[in-house]
PDB file of N, CA and C in Angstrom:
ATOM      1  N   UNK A   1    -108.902  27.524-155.924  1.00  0.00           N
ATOM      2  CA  UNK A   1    -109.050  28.155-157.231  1.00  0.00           C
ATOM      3  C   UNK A   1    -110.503  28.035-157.668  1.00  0.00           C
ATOM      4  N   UNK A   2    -110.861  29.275-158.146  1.00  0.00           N
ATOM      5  CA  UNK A   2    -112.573  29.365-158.436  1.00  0.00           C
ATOM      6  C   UNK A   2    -111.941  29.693-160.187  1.00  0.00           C
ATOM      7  N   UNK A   3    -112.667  29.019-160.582  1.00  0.00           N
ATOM      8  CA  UNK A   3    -113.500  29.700-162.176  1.00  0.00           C
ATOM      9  C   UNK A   3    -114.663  29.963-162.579  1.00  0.00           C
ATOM     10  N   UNK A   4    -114.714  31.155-163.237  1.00  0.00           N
ATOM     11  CA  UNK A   4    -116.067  32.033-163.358  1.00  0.00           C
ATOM     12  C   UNK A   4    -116.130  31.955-165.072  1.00  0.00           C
ATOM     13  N   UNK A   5    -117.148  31.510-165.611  1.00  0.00           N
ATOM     14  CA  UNK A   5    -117.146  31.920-167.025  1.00  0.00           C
ATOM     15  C   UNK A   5    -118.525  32.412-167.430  1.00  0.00           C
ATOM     16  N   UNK A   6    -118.460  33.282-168.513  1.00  0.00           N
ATOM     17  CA  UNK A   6    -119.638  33.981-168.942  1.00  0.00           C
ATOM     18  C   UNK A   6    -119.471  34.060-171.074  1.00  0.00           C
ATOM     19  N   UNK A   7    -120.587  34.580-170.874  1.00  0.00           N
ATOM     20  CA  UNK A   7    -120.330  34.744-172.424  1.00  0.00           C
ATOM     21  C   UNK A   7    -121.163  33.658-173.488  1.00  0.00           C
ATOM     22  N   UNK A   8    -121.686  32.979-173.160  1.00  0.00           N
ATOM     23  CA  UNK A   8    -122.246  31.902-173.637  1.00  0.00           C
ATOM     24  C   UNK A   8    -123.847  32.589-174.147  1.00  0.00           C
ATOM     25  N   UNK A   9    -124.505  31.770-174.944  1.00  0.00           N
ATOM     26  CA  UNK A   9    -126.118  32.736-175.028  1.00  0.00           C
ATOM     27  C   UNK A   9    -126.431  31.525-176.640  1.00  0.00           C
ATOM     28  N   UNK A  10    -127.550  32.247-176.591  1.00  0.00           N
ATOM     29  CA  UNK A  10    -128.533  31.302-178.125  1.00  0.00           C
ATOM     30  C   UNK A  10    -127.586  32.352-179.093  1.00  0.00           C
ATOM     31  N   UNK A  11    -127.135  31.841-180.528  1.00  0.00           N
ATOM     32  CA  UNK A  11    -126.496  32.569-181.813  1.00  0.00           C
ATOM     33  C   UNK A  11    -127.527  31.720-182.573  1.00  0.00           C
ATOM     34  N   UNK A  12    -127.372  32.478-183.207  1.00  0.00           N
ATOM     35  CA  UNK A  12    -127.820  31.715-185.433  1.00  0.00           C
ATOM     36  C   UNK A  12    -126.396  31.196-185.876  1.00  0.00           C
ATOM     37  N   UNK A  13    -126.887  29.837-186.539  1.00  0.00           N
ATOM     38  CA  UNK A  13    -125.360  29.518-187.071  1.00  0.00           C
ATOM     39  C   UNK A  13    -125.029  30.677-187.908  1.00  0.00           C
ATOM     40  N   UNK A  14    -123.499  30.547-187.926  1.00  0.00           N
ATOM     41  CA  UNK A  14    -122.770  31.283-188.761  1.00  0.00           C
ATOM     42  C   UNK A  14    -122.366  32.730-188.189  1.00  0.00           C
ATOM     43  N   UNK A  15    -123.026  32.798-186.780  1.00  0.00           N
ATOM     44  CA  UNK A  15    -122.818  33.826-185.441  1.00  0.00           C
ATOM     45  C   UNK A  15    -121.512  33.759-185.009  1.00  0.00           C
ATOM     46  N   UNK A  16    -120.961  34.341-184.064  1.00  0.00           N
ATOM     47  CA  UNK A  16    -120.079  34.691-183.263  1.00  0.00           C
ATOM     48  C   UNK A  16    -120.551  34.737-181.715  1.00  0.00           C
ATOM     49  N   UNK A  17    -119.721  34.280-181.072  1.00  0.00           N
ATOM     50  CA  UNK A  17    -119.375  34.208-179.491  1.00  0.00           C
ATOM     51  C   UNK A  17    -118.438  34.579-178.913  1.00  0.00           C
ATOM     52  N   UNK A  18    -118.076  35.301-177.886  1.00  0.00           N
ATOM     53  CA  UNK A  18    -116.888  35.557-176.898  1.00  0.00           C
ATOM     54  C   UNK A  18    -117.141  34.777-175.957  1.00  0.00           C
ATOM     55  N   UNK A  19    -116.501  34.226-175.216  1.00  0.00           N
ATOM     56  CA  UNK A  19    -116.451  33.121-173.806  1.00  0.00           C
ATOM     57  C   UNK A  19    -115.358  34.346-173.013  1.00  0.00           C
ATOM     58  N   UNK A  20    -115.909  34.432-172.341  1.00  0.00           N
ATOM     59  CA  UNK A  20    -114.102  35.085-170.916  1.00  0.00           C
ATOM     60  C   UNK A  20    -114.454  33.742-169.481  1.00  0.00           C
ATOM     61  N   UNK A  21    -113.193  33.868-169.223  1.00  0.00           N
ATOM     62  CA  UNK A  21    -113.033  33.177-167.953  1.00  0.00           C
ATOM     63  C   UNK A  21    -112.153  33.708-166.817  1.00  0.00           C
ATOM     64  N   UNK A  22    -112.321  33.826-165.662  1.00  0.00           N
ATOM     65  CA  UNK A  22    -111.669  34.505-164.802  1.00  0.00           C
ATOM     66  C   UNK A  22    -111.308  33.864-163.808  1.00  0.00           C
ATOM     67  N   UNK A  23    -110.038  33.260-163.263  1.00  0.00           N
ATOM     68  CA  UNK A  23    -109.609  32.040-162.326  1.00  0.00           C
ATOM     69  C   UNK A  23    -109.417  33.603-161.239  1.00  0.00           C
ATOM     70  N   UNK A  24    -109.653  33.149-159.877  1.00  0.00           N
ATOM     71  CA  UNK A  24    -109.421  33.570-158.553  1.00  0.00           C
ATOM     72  C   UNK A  24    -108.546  32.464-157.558  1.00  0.00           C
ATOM     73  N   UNK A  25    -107.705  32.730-156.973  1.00  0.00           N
ATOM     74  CA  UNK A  25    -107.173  32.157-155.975  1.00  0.00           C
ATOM     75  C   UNK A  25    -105.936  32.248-156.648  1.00  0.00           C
ATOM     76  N   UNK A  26    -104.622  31.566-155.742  1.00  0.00           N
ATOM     77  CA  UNK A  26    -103.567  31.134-156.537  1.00  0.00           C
ATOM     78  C   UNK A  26    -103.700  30.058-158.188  1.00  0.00           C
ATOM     79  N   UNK A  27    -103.219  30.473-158.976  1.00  0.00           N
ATOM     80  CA  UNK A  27    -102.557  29.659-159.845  1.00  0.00           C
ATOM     81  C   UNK A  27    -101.241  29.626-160.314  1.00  0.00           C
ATOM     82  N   UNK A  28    -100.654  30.644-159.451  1.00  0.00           N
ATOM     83  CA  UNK A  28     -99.123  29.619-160.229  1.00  0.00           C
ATOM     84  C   UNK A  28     -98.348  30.407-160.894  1.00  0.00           C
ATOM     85  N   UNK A  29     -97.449  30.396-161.403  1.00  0.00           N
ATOM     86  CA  UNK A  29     -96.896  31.319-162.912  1.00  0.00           C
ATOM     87  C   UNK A  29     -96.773  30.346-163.526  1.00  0.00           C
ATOM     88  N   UNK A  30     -97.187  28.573-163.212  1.00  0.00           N
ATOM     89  CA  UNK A  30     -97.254  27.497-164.521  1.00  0.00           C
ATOM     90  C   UNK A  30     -98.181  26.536-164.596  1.00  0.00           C
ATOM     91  N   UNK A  31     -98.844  27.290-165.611  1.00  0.00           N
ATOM     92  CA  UNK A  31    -100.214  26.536-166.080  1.00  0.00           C
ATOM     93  C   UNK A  31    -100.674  26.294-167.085  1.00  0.00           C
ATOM     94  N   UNK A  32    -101.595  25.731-167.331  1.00  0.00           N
ATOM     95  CA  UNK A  32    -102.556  26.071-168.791  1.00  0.00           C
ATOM     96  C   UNK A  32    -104.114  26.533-168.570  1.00  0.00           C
ATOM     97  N   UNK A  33    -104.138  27.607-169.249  1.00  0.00           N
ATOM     98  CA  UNK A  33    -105.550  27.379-169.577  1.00  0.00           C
ATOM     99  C   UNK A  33    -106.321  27.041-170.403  1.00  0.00           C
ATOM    100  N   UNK A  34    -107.635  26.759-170.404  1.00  0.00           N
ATOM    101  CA  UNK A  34    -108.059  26.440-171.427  1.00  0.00           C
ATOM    102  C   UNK A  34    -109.966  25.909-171.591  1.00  0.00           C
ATOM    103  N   UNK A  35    -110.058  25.525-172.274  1.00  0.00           N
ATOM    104  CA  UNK A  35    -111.804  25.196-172.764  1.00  0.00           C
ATOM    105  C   UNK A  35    -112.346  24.352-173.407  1.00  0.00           C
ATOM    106  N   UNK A  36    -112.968  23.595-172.402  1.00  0.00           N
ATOM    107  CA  UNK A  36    -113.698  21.927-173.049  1.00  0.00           C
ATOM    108  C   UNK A  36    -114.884  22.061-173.309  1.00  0.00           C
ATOM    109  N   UNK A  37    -115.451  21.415-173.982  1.00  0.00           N
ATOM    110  CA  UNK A  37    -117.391  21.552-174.102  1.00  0.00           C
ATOM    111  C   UNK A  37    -117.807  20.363-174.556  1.00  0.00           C
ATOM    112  N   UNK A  38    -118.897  19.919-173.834  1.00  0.00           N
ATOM    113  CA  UNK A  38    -119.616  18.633-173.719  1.00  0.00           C
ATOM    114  C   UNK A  38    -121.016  18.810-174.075  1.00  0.00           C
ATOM    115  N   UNK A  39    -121.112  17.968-175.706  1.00  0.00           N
ATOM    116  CA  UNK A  39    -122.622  18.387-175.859  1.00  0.00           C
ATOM    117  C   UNK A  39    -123.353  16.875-175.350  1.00  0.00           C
ATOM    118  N   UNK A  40    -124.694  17.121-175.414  1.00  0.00           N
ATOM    119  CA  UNK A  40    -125.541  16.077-174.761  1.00  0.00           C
ATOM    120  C   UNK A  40    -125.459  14.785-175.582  1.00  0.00           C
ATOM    121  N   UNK A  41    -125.047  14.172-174.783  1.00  0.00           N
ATOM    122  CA  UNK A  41    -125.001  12.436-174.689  1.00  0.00           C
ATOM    123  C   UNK A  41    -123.228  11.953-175.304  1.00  0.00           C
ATOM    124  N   UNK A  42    -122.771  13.197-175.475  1.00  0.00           N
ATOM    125  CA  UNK A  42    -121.349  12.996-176.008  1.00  0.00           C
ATOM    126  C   UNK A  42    -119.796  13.554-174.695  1.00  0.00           C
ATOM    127  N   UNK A  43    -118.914  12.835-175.103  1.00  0.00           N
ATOM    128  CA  UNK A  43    -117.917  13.131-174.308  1.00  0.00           C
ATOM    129  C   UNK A  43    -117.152  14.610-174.259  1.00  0.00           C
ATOM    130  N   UNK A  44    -116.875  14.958-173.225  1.00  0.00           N
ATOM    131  CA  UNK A  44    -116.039  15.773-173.292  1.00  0.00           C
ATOM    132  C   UNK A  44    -114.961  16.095-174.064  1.00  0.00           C
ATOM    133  N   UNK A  45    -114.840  17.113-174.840  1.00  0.00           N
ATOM    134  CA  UNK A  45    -113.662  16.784-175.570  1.00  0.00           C
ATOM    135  C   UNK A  45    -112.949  19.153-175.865  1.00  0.00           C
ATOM    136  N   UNK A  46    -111.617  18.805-176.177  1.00  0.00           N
ATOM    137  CA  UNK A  46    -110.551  19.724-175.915  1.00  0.00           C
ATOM    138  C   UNK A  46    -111.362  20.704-177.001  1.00  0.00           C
ATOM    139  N   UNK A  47    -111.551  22.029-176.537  1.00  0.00           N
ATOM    140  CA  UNK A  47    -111.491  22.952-177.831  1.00  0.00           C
ATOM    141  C   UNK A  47    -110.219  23.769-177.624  1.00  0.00           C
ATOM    142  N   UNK A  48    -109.908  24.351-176.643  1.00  0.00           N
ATOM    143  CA  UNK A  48    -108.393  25.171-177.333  1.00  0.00           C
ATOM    144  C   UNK A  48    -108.059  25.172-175.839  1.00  0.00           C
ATOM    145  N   UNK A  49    -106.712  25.493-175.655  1.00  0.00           N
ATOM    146  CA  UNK A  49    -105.839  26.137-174.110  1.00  0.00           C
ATOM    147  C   UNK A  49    -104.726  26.475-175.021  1.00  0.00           C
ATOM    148  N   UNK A  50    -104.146  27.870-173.794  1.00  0.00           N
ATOM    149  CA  UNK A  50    -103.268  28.019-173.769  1.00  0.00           C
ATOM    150  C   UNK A  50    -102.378  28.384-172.678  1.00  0.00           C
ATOM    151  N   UNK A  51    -100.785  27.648-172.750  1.00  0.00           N
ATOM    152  CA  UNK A  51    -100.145  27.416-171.363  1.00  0.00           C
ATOM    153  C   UNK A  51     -99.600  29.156-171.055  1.00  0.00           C
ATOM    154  N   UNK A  52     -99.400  29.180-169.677  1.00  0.00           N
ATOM    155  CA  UNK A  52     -98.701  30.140-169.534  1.00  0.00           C
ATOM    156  C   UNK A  52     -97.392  30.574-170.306  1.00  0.00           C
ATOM    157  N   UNK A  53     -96.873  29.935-170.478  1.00  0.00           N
ATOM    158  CA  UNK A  53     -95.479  29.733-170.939  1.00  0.00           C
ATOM    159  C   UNK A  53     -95.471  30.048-172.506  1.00  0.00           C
ATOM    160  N   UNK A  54     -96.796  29.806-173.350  1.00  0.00           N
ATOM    161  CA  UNK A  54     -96.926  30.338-174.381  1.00  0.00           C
ATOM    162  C   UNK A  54     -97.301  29.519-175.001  1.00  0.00           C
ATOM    163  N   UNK A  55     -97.646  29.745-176.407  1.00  0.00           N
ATOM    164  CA  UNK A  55     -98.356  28.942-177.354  1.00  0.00           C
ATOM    165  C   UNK A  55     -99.891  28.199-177.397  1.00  0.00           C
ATOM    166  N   UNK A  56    -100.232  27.440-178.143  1.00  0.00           N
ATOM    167  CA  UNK A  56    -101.808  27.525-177.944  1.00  0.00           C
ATOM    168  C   UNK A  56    -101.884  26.291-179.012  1.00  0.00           C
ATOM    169  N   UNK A  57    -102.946  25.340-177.949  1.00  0.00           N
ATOM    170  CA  UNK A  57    -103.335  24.235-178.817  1.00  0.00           C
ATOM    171  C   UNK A  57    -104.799  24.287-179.003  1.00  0.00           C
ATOM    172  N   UNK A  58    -105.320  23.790-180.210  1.00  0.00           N
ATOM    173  CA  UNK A  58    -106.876  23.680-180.881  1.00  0.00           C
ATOM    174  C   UNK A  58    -106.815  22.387-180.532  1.00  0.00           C
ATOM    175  N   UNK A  59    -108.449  21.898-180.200  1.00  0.00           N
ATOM    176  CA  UNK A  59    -108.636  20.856-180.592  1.00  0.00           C
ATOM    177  C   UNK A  59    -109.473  20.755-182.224  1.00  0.00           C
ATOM    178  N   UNK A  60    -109.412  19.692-182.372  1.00  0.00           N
ATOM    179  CA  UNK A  60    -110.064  19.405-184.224  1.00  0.00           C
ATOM    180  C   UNK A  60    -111.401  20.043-184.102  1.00  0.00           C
ATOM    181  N   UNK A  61    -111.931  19.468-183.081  1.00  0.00           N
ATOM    182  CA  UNK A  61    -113.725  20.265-183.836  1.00  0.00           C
ATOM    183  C   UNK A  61    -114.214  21.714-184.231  1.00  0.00           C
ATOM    184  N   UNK A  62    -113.092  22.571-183.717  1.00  0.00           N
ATOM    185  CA  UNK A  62    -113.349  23.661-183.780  1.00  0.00           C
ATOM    186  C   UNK A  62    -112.078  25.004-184.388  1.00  0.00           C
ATOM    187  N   UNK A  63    -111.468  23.654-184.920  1.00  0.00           N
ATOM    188  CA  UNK A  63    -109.662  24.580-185.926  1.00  0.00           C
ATOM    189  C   UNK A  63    -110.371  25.372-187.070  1.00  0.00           C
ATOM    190  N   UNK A  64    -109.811  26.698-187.085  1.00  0.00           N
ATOM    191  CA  UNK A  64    -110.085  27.179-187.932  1.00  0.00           C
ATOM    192  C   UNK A  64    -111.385  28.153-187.725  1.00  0.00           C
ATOM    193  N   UNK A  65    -111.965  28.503-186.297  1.00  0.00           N
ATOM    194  CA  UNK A  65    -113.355  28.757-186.285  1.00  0.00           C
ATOM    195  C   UNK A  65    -113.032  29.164-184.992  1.00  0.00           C
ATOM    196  N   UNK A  66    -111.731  29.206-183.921  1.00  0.00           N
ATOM    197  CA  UNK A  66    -111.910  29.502-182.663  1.00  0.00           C
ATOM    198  C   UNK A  66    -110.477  30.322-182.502  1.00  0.00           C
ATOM    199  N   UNK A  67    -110.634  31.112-181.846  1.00  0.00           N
ATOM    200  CA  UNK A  67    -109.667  31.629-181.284  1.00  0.00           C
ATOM    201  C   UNK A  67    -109.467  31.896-179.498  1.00  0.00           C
ATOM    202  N   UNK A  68    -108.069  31.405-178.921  1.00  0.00           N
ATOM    203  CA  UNK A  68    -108.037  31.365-177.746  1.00  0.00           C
ATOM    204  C   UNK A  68    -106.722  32.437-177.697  1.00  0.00           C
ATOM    205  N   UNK A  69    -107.366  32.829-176.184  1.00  0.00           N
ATOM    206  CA  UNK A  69    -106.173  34.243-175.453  1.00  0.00           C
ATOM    207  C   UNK A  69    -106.098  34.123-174.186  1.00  0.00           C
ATOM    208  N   UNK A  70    -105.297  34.865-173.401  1.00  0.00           N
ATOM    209  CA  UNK A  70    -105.248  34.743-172.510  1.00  0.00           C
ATOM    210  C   UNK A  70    -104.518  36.079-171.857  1.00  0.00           C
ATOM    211  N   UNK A  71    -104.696  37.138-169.941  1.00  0.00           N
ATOM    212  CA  UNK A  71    -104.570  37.934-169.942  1.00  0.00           C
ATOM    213  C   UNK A  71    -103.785  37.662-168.394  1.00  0.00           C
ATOM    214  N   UNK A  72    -102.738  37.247-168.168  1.00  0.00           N
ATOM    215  CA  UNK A  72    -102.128  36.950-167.566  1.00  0.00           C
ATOM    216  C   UNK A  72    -102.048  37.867-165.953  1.00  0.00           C
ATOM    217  N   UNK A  73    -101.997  39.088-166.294  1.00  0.00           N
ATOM    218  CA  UNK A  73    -102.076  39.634-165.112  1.00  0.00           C
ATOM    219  C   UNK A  73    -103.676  39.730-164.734  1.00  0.00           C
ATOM    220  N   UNK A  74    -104.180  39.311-165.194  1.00  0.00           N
ATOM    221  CA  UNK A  74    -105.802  39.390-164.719  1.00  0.00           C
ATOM    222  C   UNK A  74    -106.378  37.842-164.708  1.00  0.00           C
ATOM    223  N   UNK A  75    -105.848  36.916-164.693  1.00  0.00           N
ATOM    224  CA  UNK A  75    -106.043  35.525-164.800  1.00  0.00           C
ATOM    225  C   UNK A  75    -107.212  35.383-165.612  1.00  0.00           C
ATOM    226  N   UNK A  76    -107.225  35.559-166.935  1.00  0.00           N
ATOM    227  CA  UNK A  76    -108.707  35.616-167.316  1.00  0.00           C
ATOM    228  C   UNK A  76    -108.098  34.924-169.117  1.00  0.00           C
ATOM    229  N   UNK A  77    -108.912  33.872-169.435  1.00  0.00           N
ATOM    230  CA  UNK A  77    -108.787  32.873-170.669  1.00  0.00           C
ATOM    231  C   UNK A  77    -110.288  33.453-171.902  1.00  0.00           C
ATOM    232  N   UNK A  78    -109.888  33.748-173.002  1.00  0.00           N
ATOM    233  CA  UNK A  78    -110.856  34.471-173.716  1.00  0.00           C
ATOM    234  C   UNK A  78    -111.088  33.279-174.906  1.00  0.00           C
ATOM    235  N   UNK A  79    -112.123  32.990-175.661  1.00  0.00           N
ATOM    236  CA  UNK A  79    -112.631  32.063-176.519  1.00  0.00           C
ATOM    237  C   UNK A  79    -113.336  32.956-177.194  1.00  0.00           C
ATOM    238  N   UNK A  80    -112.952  33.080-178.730  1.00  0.00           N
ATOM    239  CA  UNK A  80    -113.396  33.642-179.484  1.00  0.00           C
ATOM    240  C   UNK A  80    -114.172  32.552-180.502  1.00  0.00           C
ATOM    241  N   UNK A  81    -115.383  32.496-180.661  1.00  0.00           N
ATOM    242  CA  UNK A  81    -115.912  31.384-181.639  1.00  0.00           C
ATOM    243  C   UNK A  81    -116.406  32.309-182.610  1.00  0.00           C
ATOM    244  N   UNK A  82    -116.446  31.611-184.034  1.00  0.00           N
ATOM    245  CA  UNK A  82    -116.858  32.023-184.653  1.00  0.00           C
ATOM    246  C   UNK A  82    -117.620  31.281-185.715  1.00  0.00           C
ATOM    247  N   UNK A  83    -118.317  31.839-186.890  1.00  0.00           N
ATOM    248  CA  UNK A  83    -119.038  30.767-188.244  1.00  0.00           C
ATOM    249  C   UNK A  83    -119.558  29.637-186.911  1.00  0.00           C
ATOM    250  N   UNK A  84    -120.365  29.630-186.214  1.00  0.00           N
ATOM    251  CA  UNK A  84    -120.869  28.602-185.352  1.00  0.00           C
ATOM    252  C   UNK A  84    -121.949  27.635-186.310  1.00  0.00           C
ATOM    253  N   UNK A  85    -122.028  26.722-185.939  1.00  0.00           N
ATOM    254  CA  UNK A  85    -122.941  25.769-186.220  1.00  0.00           C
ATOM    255  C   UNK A  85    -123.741  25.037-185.572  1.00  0.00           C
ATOM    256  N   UNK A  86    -124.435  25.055-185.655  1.00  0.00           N
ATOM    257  CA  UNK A  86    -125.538  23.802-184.923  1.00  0.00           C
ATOM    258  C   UNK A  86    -124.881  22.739-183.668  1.00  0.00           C
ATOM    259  N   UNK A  87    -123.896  22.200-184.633  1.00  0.00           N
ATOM    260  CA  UNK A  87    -123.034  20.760-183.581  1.00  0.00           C
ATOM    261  C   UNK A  87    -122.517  21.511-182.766  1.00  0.00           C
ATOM    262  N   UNK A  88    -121.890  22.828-183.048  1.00  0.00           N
ATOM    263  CA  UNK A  88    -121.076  23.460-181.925  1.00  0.00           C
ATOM    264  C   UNK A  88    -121.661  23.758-180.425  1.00  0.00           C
ATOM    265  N   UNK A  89    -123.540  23.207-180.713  1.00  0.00           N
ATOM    266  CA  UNK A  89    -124.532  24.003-179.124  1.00  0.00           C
ATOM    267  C   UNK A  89    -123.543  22.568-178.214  1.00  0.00           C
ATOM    268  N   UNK A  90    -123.167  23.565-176.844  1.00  0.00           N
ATOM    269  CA  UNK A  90    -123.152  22.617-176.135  1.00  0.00           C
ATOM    270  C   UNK A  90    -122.930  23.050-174.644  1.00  0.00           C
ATOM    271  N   UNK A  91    -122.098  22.704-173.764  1.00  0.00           N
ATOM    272  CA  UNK A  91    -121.819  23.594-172.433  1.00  0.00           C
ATOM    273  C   UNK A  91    -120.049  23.340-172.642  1.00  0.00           C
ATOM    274  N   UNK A  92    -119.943  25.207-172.478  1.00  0.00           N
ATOM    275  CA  UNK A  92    -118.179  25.048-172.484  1.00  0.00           C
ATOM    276  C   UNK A  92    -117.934  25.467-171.024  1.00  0.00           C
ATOM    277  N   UNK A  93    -116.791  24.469-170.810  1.00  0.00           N
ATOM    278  CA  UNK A  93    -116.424  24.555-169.603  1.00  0.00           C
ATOM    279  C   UNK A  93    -114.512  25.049-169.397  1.00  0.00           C
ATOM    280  N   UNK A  94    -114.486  26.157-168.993  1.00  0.00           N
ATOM    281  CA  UNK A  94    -113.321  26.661-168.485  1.00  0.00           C
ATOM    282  C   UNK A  94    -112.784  25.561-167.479  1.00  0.00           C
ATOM    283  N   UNK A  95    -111.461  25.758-167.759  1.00  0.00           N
ATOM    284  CA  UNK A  95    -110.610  24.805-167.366  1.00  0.00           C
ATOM    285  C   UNK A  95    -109.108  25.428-166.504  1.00  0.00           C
ATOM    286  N   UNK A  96    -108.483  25.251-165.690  1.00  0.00           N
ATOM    287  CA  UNK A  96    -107.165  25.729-165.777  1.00  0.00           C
ATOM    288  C   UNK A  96    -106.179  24.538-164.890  1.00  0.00           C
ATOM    289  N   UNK A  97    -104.958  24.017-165.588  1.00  0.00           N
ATOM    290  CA  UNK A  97    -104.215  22.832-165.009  1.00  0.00           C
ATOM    291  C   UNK A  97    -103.133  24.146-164.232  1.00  0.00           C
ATOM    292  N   UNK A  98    -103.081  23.491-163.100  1.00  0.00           N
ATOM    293  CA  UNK A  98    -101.475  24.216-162.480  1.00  0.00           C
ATOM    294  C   UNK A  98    -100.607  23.510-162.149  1.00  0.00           C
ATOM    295  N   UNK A  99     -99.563  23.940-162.294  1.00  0.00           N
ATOM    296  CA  UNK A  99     -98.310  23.198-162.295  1.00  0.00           C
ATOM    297  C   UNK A  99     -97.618  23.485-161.741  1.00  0.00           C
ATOM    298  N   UNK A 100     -97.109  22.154-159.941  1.00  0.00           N
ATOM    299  CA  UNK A 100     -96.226  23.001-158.992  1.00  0.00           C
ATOM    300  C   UNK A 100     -95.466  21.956-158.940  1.00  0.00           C
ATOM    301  N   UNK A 101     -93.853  21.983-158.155  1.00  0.00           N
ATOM    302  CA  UNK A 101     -93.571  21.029-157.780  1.00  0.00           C
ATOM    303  C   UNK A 101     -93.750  19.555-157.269  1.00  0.00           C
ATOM    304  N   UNK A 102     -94.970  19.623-156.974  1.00  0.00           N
ATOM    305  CA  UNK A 102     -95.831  18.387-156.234  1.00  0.00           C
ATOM    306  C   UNK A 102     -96.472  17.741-157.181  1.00  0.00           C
ATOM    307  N   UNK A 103     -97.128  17.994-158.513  1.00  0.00           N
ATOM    308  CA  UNK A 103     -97.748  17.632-159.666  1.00  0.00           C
ATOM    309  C   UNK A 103     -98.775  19.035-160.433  1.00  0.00           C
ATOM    310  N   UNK A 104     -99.598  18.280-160.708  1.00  0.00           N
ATOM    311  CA  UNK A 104    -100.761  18.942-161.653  1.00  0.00           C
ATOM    312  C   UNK A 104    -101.983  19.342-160.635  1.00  0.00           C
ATOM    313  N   UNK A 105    -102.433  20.027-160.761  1.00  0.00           N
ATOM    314  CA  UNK A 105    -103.770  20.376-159.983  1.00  0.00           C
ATOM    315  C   UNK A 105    -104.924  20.366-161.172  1.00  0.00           C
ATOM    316  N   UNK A 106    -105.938  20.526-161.439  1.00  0.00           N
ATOM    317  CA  UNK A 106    -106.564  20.621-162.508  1.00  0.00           C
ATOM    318  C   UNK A 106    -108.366  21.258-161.946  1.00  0.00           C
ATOM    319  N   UNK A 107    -108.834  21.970-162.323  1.00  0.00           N
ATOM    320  CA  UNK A 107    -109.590  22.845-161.758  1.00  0.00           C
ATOM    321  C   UNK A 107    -110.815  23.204-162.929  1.00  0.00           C
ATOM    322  N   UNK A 108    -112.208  23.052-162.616  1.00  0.00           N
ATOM    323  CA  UNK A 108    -113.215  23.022-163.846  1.00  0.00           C
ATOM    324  C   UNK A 108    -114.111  24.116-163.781  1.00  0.00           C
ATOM    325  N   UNK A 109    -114.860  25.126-163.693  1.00  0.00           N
ATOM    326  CA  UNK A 109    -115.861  26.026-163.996  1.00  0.00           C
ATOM    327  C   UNK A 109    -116.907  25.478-164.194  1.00  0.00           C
ATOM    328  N   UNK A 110    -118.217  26.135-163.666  1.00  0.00           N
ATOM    329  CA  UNK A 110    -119.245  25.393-163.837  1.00  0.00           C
ATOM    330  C   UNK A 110    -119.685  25.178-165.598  1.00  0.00           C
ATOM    331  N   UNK A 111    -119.309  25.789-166.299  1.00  0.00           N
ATOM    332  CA  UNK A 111    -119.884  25.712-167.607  1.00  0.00           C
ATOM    333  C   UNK A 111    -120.742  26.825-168.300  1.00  0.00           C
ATOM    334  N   UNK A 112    -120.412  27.032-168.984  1.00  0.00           N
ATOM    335  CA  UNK A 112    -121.847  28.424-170.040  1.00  0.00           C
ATOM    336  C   UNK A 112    -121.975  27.658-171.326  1.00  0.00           C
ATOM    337  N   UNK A 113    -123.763  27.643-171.100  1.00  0.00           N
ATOM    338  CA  UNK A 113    -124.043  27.128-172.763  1.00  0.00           C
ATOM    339  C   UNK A 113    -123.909  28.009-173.897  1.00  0.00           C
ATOM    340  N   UNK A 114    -123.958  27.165-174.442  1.00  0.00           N
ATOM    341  CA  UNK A 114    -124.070  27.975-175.856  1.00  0.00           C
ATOM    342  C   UNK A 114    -124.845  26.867-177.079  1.00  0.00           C
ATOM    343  N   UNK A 115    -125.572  27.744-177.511  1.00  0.00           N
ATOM    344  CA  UNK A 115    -126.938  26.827-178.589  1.00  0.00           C
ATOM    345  C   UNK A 115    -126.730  27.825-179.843  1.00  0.00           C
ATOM    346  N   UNK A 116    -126.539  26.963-180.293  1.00  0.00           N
ATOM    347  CA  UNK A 116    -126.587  27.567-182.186  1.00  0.00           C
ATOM    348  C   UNK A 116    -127.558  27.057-182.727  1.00  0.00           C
ATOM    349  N   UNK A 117    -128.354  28.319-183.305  1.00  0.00           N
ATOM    350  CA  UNK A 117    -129.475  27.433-183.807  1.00  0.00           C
ATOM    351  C   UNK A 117    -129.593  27.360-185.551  1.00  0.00           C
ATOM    352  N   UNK A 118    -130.033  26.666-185.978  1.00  0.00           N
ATOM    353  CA  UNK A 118    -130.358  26.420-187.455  1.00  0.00           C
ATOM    354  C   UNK A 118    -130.936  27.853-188.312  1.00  0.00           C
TER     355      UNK A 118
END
C-alpha cells in the first residue's frame, strides 16, 4: 500500500486548504482513513479519519475548523481545513489502518506541509 498526498502550500491565517490522499495497492473493504500532523518539536497527534464503515472522528486541535471525506471507489481521503492559524503550520501526514483477519496493518504517506502564516 502506497499513499500519495498533495494539497498542502503557505496560506494567511484565516485561509483555507484542501489535503487529498490517494492509497494504491490493496486496502481492504475495512479500514480507516485518516490524517495526523506533526508540527516541529511536538508529537504527532490525530486530526480527523474516517472508517470505511462510516462515520468520522476529529481530533481536538482542529474541531470545528476541519472537515474529513472520503471516496471509496477511488481510495482517496479529502481534508478540508479551514479559518487556519499559525499553530495549525505543520506536516500532515495521510494515514490508512486496514483491517483483515490477521490484525491491523497501518500504513503512513510521506507528509505535505502546510505553513500558515501570521
Amino acid at each position: 500500500v502506497q499513499l500519495q498526498a498533495s494539497g498542502g502550500g503557505l496560506v494567511q491565517a484565516g485561509g483555507s486548504l484542501r489535503l487529498s490522499c490517494a492509497a494504491s495497492g490493496n486496502i481492504g473493504s475495512v479500514n480507516v482513513m485518516g490524517w495526523a500532523r506533526q508540527a516541529p518539536g511536538k508529537q504527532r497527534e490525530l486530526v480527523a479519519s474516517v472508517p470505511s464503515r462510516g462515520g468520522v472522528n476529529y481530533g481536538d486541535s482542529l474541531k470545528g475548523r476541519v472537515t474529513i471525506s472520503r471516496d471509496n471507489a477511488k481510495n482517496t481521503v479529502l481534508l478540508q481545513l479551514n479559518n487556519l492559524k499559525p499553530d495549525d503550520t505543520a506536516v500532515y501526514y495521510c494515514n490508512v489502518a486496514v483491517v483483515t483477519s490477521t490484525g491491523v496493518s497501518d500504513y503512513w504517506g510521506k507528509g505535505t506541509l502546510v505553513t500558515v502564516s501570521s
